[in-house]
N, C-alpha and C. Protein backbone atom coordinates (compact mmCIF):
# COMPACT_ATOMS: atom_id res chain seq x y z
N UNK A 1 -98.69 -57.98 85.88
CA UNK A 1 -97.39 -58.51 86.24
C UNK A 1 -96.80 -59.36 85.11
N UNK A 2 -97.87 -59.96 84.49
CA UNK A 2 -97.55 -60.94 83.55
C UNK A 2 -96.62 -60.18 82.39
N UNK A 3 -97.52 -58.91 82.05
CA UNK A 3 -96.79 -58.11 81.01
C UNK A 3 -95.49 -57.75 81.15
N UNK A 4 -95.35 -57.05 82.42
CA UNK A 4 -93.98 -56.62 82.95
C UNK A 4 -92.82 -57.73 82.59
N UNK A 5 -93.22 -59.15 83.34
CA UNK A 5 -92.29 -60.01 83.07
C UNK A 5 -91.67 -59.93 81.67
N UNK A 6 -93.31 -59.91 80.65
CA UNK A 6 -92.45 -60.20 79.09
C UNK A 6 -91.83 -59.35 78.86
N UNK A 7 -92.13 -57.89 78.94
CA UNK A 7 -91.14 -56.52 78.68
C UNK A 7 -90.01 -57.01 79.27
N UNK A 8 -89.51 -57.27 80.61
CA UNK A 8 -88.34 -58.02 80.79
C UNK A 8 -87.70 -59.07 80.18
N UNK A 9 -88.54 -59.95 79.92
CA UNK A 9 -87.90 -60.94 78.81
C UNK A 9 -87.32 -60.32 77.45
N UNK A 10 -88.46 -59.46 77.18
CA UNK A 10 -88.09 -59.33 75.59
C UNK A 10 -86.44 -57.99 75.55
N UNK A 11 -86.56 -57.42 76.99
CA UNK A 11 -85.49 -56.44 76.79
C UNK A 11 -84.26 -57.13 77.03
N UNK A 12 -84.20 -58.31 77.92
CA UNK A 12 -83.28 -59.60 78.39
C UNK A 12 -82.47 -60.29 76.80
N UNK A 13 -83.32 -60.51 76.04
CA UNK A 13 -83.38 -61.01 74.42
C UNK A 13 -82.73 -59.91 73.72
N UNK A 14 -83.47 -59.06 73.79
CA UNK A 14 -81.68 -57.88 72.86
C UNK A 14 -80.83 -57.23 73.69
N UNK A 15 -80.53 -57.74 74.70
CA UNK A 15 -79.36 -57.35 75.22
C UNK A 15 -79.20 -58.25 74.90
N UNK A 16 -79.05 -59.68 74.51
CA UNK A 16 -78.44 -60.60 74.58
C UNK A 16 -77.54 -61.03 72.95
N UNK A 17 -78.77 -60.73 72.52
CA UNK A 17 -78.06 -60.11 71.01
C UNK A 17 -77.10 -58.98 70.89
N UNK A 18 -77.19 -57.81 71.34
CA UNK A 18 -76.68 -56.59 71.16
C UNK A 18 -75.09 -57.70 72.08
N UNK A 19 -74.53 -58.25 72.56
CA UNK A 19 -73.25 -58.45 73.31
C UNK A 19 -73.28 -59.88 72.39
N UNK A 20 -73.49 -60.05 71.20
CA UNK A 20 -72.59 -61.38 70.73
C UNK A 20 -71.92 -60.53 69.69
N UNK A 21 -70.29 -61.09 69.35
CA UNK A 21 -69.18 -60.38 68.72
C UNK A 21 -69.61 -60.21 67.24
N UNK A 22 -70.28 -60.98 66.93
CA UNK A 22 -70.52 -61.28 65.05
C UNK A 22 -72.04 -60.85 64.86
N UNK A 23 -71.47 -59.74 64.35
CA UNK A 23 -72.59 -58.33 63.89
C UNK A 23 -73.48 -59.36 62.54
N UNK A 24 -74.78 -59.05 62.29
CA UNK A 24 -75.11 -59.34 60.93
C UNK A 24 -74.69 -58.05 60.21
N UNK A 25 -73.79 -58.87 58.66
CA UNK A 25 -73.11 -57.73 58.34
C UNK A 25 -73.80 -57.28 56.90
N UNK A 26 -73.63 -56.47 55.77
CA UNK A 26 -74.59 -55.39 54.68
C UNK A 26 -73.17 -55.86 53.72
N UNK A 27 -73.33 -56.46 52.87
CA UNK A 27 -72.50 -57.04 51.65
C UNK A 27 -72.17 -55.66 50.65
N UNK A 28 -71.28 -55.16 50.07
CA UNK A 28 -71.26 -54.50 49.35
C UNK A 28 -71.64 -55.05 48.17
N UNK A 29 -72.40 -54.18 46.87
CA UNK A 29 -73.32 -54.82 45.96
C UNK A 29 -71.76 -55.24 44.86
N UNK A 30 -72.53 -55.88 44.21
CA UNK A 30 -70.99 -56.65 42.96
C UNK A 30 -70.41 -55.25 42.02
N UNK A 31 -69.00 -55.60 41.91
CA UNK A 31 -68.50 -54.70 41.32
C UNK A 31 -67.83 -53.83 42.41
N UNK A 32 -68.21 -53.44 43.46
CA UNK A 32 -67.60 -52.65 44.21
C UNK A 32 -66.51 -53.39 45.54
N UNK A 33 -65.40 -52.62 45.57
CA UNK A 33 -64.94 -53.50 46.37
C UNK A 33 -64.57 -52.58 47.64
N UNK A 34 -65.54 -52.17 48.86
CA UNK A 34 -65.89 -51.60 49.46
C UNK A 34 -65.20 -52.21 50.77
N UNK A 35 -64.60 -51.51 51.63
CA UNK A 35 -63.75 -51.98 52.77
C UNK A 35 -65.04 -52.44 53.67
N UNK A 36 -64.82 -53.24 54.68
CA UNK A 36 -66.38 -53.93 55.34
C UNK A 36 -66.71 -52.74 56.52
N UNK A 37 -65.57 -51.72 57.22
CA UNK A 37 -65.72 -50.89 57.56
C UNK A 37 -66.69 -49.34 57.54
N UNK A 38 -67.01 -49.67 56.07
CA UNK A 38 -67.43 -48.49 55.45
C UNK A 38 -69.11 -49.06 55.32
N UNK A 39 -69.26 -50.31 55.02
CA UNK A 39 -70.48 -51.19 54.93
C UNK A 39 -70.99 -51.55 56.43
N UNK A 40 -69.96 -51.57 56.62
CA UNK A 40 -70.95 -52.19 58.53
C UNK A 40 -69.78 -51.52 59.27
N UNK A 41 -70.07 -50.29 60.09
CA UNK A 41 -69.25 -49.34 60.88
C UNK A 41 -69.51 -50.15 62.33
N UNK A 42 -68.80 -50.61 62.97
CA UNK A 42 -69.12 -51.41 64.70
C UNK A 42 -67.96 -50.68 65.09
N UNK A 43 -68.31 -50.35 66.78
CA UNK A 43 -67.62 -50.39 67.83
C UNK A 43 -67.99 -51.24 68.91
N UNK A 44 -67.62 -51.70 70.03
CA UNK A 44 -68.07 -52.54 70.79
C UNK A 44 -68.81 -51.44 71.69
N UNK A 45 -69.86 -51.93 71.94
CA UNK A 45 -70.67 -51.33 73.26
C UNK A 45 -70.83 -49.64 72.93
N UNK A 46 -70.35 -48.99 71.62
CA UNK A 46 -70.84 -47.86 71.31
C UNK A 46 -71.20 -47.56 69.90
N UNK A 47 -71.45 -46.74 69.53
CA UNK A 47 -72.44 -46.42 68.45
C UNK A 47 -71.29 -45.87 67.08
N UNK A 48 -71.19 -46.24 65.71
CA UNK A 48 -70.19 -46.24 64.64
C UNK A 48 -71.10 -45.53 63.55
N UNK A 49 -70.93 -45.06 62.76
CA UNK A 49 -71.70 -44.07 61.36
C UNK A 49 -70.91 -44.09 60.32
N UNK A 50 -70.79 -44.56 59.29
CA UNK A 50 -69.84 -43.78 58.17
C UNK A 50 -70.56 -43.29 57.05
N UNK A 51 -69.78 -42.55 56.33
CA UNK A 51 -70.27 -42.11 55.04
C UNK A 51 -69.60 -41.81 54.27
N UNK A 52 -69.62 -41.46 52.72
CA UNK A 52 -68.12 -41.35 51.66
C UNK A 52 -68.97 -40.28 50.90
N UNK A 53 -68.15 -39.04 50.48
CA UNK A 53 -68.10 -38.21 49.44
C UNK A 53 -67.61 -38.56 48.39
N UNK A 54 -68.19 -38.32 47.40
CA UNK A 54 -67.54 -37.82 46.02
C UNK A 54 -66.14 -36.59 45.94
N UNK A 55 -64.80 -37.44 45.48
CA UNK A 55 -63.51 -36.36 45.57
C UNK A 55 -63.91 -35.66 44.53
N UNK A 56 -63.43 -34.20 45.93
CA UNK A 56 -63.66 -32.76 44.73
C UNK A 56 -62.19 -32.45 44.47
N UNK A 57 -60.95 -33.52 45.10
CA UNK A 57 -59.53 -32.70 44.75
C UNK A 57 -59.27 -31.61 45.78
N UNK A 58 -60.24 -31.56 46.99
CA UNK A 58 -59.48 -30.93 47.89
C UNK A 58 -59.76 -31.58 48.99
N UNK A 59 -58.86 -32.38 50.09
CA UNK A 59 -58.76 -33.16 50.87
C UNK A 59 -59.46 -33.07 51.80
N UNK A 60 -59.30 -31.44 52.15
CA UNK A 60 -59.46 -30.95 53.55
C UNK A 60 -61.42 -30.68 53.84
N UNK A 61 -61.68 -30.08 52.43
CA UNK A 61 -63.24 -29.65 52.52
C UNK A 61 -64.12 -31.20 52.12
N UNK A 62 -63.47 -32.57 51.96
CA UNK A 62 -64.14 -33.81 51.16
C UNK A 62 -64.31 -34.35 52.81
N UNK A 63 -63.01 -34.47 53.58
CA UNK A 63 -62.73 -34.73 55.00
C UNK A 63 -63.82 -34.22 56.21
N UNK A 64 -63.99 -32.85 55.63
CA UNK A 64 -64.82 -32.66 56.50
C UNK A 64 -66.18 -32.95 56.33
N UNK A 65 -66.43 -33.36 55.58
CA UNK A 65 -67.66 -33.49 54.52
C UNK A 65 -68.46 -34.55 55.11
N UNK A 66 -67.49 -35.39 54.95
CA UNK A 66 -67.39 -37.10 55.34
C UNK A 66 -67.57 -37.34 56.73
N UNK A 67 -66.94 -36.76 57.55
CA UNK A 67 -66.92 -36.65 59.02
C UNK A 67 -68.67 -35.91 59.77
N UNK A 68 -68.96 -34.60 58.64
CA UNK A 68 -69.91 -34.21 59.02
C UNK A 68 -71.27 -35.06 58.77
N UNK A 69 -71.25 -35.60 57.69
CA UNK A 69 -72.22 -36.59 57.62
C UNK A 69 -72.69 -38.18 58.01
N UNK A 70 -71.37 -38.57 58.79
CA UNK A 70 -71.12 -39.73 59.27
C UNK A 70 -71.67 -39.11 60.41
N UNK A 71 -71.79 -38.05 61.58
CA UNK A 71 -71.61 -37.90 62.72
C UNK A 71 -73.60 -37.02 62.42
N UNK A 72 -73.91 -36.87 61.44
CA UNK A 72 -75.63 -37.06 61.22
C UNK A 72 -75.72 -38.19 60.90
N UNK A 73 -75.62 -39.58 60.82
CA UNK A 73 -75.82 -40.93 60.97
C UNK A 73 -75.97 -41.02 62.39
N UNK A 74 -74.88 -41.08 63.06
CA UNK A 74 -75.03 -40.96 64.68
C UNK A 74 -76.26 -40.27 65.11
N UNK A 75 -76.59 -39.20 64.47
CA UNK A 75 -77.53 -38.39 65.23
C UNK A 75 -78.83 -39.04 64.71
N UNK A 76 -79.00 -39.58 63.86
CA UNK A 76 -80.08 -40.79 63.54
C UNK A 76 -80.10 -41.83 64.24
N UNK A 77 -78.91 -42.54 64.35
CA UNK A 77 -79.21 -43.52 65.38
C UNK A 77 -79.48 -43.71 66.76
N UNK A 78 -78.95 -42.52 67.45
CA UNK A 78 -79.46 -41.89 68.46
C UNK A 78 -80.93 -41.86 68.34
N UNK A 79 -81.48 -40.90 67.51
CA UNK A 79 -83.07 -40.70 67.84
C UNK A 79 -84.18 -41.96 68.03
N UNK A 80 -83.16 -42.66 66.94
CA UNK A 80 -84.16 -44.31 66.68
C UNK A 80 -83.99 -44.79 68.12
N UNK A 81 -83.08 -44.87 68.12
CA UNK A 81 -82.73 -45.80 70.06
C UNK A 81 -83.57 -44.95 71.06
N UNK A 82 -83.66 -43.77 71.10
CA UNK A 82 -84.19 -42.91 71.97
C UNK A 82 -86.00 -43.37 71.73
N UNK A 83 -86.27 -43.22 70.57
CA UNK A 83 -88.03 -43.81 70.49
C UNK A 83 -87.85 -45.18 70.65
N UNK A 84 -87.18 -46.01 70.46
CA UNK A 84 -87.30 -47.40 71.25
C UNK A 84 -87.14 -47.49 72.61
N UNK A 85 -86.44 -46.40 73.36
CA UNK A 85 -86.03 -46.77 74.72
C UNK A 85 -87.65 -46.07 75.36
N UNK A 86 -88.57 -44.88 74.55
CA UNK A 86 -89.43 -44.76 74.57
C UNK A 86 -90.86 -45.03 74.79
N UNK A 87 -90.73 -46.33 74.40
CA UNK A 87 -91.87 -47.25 73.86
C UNK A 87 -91.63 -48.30 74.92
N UNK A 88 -89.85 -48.99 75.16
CA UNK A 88 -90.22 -49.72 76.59
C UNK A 88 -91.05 -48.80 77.87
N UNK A 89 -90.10 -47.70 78.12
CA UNK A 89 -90.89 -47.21 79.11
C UNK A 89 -92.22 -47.03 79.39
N UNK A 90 -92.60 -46.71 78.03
CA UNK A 90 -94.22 -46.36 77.95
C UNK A 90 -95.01 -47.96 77.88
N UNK A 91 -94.42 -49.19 77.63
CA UNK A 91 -95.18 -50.60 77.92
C UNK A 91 -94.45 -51.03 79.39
N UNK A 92 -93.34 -50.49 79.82
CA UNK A 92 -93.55 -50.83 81.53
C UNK A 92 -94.34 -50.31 82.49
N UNK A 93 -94.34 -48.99 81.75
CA UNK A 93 -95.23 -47.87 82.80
C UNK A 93 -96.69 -48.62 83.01
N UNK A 94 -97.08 -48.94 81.71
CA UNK A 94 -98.76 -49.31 81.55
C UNK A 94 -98.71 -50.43 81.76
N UNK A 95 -97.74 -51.54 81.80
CA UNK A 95 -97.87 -52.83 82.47
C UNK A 95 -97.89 -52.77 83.85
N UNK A 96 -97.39 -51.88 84.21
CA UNK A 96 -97.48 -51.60 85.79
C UNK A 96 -98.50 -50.87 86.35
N UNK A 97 -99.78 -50.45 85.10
CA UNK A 97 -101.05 -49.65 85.70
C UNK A 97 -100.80 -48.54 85.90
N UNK A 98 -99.72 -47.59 85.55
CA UNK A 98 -99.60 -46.31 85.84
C UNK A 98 -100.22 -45.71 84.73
N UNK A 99 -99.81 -44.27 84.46
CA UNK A 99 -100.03 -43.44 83.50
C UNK A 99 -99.21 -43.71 82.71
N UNK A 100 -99.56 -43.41 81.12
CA UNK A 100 -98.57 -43.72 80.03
C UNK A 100 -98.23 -42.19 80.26
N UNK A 101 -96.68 -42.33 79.74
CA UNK A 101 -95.97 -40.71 79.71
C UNK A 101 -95.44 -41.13 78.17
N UNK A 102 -95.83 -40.51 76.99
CA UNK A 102 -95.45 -41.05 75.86
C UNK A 102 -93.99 -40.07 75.39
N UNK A 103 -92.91 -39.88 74.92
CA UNK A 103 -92.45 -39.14 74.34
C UNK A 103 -91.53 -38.57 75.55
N UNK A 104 -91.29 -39.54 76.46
CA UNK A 104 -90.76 -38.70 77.65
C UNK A 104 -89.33 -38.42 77.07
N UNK A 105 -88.25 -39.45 76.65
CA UNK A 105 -86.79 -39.21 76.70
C UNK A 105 -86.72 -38.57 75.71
N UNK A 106 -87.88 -38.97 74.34
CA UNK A 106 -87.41 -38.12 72.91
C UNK A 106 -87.68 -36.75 73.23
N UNK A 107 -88.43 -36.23 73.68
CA UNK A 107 -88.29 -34.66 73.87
C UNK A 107 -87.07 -33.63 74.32
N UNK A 108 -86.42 -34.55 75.09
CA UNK A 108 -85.00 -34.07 75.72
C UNK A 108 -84.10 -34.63 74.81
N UNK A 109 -84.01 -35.70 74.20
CA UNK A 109 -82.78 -36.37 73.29
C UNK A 109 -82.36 -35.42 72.46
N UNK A 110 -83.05 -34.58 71.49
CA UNK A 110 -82.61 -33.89 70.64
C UNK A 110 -81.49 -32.82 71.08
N UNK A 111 -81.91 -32.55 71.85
CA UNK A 111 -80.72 -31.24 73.17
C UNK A 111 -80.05 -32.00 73.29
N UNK A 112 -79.71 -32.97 73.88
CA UNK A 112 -78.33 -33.39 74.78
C UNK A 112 -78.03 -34.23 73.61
N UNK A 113 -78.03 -34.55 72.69
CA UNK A 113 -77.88 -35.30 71.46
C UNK A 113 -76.47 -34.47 70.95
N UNK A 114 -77.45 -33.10 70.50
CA UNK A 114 -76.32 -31.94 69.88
C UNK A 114 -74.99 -31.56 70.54
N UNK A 115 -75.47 -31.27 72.47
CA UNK A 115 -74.49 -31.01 73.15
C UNK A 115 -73.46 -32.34 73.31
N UNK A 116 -73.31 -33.62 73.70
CA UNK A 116 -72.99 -34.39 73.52
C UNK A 116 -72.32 -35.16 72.03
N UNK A 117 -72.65 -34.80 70.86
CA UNK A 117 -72.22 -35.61 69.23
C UNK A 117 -70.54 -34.44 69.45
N UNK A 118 -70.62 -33.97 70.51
CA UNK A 118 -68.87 -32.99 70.08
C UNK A 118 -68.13 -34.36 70.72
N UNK A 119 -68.71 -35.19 71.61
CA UNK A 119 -67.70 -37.15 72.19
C UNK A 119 -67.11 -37.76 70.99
N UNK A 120 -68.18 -37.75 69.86
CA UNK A 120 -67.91 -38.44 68.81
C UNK A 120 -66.50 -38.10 68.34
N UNK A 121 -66.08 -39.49 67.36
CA UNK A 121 -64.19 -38.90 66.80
C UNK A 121 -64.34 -39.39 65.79
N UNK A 122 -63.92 -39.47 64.51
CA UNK A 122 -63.73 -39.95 63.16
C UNK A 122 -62.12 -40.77 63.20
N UNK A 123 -62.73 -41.83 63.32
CA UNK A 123 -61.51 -43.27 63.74
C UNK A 123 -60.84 -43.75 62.22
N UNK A 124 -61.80 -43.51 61.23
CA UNK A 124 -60.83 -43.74 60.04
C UNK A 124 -61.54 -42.83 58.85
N UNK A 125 -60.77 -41.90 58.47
CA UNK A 125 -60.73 -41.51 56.70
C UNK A 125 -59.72 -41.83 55.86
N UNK A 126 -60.21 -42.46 54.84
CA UNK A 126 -59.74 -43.08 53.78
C UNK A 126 -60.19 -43.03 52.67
N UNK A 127 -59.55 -42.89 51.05
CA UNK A 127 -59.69 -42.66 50.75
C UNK A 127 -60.58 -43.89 49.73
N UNK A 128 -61.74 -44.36 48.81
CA UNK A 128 -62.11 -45.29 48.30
C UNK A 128 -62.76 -45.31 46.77
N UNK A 129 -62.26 -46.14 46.30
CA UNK A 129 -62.90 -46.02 44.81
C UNK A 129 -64.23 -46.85 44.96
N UNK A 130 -64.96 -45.97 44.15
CA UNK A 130 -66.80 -46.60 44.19
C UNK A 130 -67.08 -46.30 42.54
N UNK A 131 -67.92 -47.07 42.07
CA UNK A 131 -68.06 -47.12 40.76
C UNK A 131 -66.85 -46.27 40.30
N UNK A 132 -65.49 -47.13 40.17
CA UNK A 132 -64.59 -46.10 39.25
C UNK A 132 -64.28 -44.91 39.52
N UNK A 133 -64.97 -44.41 41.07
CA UNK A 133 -64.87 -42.94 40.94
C UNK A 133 -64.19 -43.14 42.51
N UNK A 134 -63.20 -42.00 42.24
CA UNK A 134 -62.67 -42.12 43.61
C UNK A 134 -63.67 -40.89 45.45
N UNK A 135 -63.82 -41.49 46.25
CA UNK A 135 -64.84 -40.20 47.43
C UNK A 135 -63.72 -40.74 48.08
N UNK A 136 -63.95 -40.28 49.32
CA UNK A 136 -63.22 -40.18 50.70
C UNK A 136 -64.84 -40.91 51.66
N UNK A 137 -64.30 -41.59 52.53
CA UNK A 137 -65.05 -42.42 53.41
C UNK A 137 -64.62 -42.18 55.26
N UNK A 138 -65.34 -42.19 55.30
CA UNK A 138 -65.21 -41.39 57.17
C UNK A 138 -65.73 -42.64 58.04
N UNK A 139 -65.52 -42.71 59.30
CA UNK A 139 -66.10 -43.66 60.20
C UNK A 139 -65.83 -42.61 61.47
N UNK A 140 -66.92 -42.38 61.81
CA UNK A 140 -66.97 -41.52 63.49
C UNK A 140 -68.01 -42.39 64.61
N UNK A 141 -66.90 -42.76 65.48
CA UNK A 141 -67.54 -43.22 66.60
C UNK A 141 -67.73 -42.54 67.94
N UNK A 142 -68.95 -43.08 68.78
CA UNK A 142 -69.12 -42.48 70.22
C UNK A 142 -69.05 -43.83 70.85
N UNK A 143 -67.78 -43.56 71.50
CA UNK A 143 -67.11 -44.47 72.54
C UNK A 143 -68.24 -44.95 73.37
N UNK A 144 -68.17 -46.67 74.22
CA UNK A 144 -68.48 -47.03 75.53
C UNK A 144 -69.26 -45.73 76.37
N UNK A 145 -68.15 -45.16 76.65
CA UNK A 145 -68.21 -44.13 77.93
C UNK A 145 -69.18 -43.26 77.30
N UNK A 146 -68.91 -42.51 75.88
CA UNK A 146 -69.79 -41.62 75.92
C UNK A 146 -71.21 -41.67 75.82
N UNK A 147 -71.26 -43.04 75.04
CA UNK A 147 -72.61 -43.53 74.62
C UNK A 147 -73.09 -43.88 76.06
N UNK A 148 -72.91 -44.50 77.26
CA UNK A 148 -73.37 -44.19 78.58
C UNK A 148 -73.72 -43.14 79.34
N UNK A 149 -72.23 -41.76 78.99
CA UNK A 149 -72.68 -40.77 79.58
C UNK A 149 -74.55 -40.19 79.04
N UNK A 150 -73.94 -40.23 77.65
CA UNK A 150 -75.22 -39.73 76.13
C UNK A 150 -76.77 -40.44 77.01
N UNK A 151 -76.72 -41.71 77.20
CA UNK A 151 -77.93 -42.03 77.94
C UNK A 151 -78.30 -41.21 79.25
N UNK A 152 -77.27 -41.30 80.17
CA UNK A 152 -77.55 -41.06 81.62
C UNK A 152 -78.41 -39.71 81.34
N UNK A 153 -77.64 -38.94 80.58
CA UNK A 153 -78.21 -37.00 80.55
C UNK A 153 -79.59 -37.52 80.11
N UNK A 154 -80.02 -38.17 78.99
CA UNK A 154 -81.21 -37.52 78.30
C UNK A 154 -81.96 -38.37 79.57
N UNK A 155 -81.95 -39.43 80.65
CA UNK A 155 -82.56 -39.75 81.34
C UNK A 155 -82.89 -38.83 82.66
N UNK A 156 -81.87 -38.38 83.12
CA UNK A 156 -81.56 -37.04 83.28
C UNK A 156 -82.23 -35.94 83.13
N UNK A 157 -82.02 -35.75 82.14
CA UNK A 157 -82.70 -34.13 81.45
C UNK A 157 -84.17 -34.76 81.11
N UNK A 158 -84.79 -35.75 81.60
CA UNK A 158 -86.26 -36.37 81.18
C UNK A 158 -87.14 -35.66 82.28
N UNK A 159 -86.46 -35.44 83.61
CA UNK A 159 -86.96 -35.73 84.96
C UNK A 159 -87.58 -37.18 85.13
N UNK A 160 -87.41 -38.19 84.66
CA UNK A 160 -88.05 -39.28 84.97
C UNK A 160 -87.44 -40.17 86.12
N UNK A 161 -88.06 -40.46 87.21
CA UNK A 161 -87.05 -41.16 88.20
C UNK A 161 -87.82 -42.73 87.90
N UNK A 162 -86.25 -43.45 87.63
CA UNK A 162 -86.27 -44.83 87.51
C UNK A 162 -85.18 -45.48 88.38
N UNK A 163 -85.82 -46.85 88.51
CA UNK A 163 -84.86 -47.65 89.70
C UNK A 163 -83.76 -47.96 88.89
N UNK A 164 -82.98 -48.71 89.93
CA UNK A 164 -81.71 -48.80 89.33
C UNK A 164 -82.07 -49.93 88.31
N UNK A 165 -82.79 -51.00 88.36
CA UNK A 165 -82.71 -52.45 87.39
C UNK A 165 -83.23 -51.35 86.08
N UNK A 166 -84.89 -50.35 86.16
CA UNK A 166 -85.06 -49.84 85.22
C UNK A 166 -84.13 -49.40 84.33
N UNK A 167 -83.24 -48.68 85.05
CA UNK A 167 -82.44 -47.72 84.16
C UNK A 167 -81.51 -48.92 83.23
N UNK A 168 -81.19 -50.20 83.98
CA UNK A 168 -80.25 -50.95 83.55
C UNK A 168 -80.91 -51.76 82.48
N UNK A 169 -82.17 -51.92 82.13
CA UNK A 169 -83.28 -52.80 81.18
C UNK A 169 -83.25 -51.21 80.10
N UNK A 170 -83.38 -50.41 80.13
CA UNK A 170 -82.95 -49.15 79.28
C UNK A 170 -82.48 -48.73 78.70
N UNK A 171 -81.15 -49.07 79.36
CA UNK A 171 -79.78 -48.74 78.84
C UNK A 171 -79.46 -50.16 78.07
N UNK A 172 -79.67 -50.96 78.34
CA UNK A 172 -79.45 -52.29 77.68
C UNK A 172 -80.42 -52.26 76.12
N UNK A 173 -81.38 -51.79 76.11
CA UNK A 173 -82.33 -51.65 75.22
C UNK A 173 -81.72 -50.38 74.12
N UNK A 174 -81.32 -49.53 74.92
CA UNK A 174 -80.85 -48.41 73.83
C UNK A 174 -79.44 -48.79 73.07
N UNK A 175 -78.60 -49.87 73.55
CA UNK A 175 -77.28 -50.28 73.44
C UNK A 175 -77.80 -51.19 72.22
N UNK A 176 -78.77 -52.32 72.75
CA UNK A 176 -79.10 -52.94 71.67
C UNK A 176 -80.12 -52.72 70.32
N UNK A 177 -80.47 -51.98 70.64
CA UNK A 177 -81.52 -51.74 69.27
C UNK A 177 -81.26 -51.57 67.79
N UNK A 178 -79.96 -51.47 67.84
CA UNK A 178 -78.81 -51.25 66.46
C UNK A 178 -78.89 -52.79 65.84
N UNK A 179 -78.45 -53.79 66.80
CA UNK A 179 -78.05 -54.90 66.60
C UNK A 179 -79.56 -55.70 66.01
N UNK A 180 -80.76 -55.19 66.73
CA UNK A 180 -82.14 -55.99 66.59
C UNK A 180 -82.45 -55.00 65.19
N UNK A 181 -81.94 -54.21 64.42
CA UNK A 181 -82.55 -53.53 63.20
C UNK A 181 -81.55 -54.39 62.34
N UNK A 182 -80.16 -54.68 62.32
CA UNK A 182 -79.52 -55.69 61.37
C UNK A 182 -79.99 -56.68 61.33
N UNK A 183 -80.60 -57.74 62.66
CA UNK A 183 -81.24 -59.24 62.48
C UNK A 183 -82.35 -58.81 61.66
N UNK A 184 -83.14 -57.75 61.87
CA UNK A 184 -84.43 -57.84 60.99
C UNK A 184 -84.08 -57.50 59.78
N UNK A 185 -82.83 -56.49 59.43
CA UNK A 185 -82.56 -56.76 58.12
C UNK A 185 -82.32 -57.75 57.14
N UNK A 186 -81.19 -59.18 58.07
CA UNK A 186 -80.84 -59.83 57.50
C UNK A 186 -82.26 -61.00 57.22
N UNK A 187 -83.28 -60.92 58.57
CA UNK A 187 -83.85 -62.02 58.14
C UNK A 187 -85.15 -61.77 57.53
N UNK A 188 -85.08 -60.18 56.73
CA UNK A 188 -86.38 -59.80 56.05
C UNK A 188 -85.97 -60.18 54.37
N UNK A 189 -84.63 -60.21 54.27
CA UNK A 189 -83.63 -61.05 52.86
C UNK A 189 -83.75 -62.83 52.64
N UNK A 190 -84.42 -62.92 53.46
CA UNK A 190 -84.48 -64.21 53.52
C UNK A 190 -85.61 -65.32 52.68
């Protein structure tokens, strides 16, 4: 019981982080004067990616370029959240004396990942000079809603039946896990 509690505590603690407004933010290095957008991509309560090409002089194939590889960021950050939301389940399950089920949501995430990344939208391309050289820079986000729907399925498509607080210590955990990889960034600089 004792364990359970702390798994609750500790999932209580990054939700609590993941909902304060002031992100730890990734400095662009000197010399570059990099929009903060492109350095630290946030949406509130959903998941942001960007990335910048090198301009080839044609708008349309740099655009898509940018968009396509910002929206494989997403599909990275997805998987990471999905093996963290992983690992709670698998220390509630065994705090609670059951069977460990290891790998339950990541096995399904990858499917509903793909079917689902068509939510995502590319909220800003622009164009940016980086060392002197001009790329195009993309930002594609998955909204609130979708990033909820995106959970519910792969919980869903898990067969795993969880109570309602579970699902809500889960979903809170997969929301925040973005926010607990910047604190450890910022305070591994330290």
């Amino acid at each position: 019981m004792k364990r359970l509690i702390a798994v609750m505590s500790a999932a209580a603690l990054l939700a609590a982080c993941s909902s304060t407004k002031e992100k730890a933010g990734v400095e662009a290095p000197p010399g570059m004067d990099l929009p903060d957008w492109v350095m630290n991509p946030v949406i509130e309560d959903g998941l942001a990616a960007t990335d910048c090409v090198k301009w080839s002089g044609n708008m349309s194939i740099d655009r898509k370029q940018a968009i396509a590889n910002a929206r494989a960021g997403l599909a990275q950050q997805i998987d990471i959240k999905v093996k963290a939301m992983d690992k709670t389940y698998a220390r509630k399950v065994d705090a609670q004396g059951g069977t460990n089920i290891g790998g339950v949501f990541e096995s399904v995430s990858k499917q509903v990942t793909q079917q689902q990344l068509s939510g995502s939208r590319p909220t800003k391309v622009k164009p940016v000079t980086i060392n002197g050289e001009s790329h195009i820079c993309a930002m594609v986000t998955f909204a609130p809603a979708a990033t909820e729907e995106l959970f519910k399925n792969i919980v869903k498509s898990s067969g795993v039946k969880l109570s309602p607080q579970d699902e809500d210590v889960l979903y809170e955990e997969f929301k925040a896990f973005k926010a607990q990889e910047e604190l450890d960034r910022e305070t591994s600089g330290m």
